[in-house]
Protein backbone atom coordinates (compact mmCIF):
# COMPACT_ATOMS: atom_id res chain seq x y z
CA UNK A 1 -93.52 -115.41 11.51
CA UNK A 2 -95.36 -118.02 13.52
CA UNK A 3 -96.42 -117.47 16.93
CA UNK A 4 -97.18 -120.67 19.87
CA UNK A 5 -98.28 -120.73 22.99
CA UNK A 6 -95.65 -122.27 25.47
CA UNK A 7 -97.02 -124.35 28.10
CA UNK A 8 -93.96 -125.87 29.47
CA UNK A 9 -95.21 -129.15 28.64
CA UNK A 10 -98.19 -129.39 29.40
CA UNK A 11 -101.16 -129.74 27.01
CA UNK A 12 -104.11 -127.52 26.30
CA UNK A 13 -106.52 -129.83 28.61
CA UNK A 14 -104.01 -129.95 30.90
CA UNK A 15 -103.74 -126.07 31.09
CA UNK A 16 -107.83 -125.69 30.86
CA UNK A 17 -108.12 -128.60 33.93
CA UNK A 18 -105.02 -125.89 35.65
CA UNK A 19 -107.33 -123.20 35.10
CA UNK A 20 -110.39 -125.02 36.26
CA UNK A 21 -109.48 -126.06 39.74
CA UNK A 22 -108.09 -122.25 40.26
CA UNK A 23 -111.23 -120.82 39.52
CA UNK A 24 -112.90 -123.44 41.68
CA UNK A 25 -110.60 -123.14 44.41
CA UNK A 26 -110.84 -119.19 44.25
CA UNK A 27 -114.76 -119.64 44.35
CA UNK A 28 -114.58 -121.79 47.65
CA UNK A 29 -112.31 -119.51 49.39
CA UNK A 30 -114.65 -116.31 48.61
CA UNK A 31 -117.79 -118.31 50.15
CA UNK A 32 -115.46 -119.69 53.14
CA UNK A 33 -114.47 -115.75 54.03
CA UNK A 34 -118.63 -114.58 52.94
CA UNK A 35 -119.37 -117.22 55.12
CA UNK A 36 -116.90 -116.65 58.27
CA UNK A 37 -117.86 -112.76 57.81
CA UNK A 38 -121.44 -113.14 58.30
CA UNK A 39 -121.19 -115.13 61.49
CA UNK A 40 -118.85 -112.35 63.57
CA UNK A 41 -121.82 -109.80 62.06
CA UNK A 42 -123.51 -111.49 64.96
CA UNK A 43 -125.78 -108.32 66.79
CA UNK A 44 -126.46 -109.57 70.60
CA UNK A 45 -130.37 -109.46 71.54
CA UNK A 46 -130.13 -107.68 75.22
CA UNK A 47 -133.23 -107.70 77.84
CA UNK A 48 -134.27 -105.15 80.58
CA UNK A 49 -133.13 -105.76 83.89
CA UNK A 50 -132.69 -103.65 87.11
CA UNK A 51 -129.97 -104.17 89.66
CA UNK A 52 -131.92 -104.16 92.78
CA UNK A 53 -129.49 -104.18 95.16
CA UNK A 54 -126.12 -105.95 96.43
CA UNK A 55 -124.83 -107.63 99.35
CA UNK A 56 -121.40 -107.97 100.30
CA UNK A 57 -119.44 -111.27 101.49
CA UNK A 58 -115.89 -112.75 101.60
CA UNK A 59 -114.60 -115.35 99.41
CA UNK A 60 -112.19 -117.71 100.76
CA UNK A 61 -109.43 -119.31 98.04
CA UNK A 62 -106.92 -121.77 97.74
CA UNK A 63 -103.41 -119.61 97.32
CA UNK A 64 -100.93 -122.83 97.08
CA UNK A 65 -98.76 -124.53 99.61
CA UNK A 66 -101.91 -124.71 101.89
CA UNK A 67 -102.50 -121.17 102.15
CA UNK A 68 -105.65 -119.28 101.50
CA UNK A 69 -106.85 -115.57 100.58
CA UNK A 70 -109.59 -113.74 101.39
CA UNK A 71 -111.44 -111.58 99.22
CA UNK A 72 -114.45 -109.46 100.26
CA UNK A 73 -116.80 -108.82 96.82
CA UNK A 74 -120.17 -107.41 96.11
CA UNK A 75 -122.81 -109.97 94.87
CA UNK A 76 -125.48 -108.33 92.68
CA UNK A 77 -129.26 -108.74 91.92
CA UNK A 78 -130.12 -108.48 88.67
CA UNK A 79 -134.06 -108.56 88.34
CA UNK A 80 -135.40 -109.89 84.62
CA UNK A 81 -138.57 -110.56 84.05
CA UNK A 82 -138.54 -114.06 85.33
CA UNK A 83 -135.63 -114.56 87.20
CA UNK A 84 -133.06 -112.92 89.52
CA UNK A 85 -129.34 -113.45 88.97
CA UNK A 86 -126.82 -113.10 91.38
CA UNK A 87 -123.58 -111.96 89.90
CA UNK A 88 -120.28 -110.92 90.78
CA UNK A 89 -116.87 -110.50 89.67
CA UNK A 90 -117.57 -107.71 86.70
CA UNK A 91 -114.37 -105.74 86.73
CA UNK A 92 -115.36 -101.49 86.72
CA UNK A 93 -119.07 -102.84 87.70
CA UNK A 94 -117.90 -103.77 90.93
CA UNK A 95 -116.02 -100.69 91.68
CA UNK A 96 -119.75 -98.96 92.30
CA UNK A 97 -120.65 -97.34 89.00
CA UNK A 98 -124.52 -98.82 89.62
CA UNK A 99 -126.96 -98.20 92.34
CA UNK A 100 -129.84 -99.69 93.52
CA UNK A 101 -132.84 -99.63 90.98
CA UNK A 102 -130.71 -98.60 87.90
CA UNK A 103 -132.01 -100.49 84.92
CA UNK A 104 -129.84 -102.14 82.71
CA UNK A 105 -129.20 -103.83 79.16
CA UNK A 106 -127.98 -107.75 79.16
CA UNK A 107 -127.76 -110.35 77.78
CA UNK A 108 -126.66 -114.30 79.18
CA UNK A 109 -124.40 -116.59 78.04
CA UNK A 110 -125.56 -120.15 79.82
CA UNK A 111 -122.68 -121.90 78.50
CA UNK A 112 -120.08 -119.60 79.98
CA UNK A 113 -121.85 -118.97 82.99
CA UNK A 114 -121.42 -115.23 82.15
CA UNK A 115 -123.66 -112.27 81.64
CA UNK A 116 -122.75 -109.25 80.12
CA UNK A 117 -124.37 -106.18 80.89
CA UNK A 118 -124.85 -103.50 78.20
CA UNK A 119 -122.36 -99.74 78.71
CA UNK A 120 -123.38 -96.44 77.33
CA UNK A 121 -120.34 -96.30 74.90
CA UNK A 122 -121.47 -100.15 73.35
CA UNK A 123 -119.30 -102.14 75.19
CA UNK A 124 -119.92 -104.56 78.08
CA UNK A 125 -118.99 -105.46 81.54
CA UNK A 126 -118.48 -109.43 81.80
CA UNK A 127 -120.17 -110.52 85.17
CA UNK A 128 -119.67 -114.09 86.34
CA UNK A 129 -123.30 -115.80 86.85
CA UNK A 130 -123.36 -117.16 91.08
CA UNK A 131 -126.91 -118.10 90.45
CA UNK A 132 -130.49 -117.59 89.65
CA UNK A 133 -134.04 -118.09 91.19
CA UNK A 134 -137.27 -116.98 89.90
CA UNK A 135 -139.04 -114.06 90.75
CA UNK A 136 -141.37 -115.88 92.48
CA UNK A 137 -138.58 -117.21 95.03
CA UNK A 138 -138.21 -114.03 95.66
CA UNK A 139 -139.73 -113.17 98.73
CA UNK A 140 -139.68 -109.64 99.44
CA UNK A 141 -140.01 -108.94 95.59
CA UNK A 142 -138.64 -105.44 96.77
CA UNK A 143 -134.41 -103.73 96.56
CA UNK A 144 -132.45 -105.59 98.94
CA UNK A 145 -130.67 -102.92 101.42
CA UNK A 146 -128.25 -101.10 99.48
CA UNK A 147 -124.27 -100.67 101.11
């Protein structure tokens, strides 16, 4: 009794070449995913800061059909070592879980205009940047009054 190989016409080179460009195509995928899986590993450097105080003022938007809204917010200080950011709008931050003089863990994002400050259980609160001036600018280098 004989026994061939069927290869549903194709030849033996053709089959090898088949073989080939899987392996090679397997390879590339595995490094893409290595690859991709390395970059979300991605551990965010944070600095020490220290909230030194807010002040409170009222945002006026554009509602539509010429109306606008009203919206009183807290604007923080965040004191780094060189600068002082003002920021605002950071959901559960806002509601008053800091004080005055509470030191902190972030980090800034300068493309986003965002900086994320650092929560006990490893998450952050997303705070929208208003601005920045050194510490220097700062005149009374001291906690602003605290509402």
């Amino acid at each position: 009794m004989r026994l061939t190989a069927h290869t549903s016409g194709f030849g033996v080179s053709q089959v090898r070449l088949m073989n080939l460009l899987t392996v090679t195509r397997t390879t590339l995928f595995v490094l893409l995913a290595a690859t991709i899986a390395l970059g979300d590993n991605k551990t965010p450097t944070y600095q020490k800061g220290t909230i030194t105080g807010w002040d409170t003022r009222i945002d006026v938007r554009s509602a539509g059909n010429g109306r606008t809204v009203r919206r009183r917010t807290k604007v923080y200080e965040l004191k780094a070592t060189d600068l002082v950011y003002e920021i605002d709008d950071c959901g559960a931050f806002q509601a008053g879980q800091f004080t005055a003089g509470q030191a902190v863990e972030y980090r800034v994002d300068e493309a986003d205009k965002r900086i994320y400050i650092r929560r006990d259980n490893g998450k952050e609160y997303k705070c929208k940047m208003e601005g920045a001036r050194t510490v220097e600018g700062d005149e009374t280098n001291a906690p602003s009054d605290a509402h």
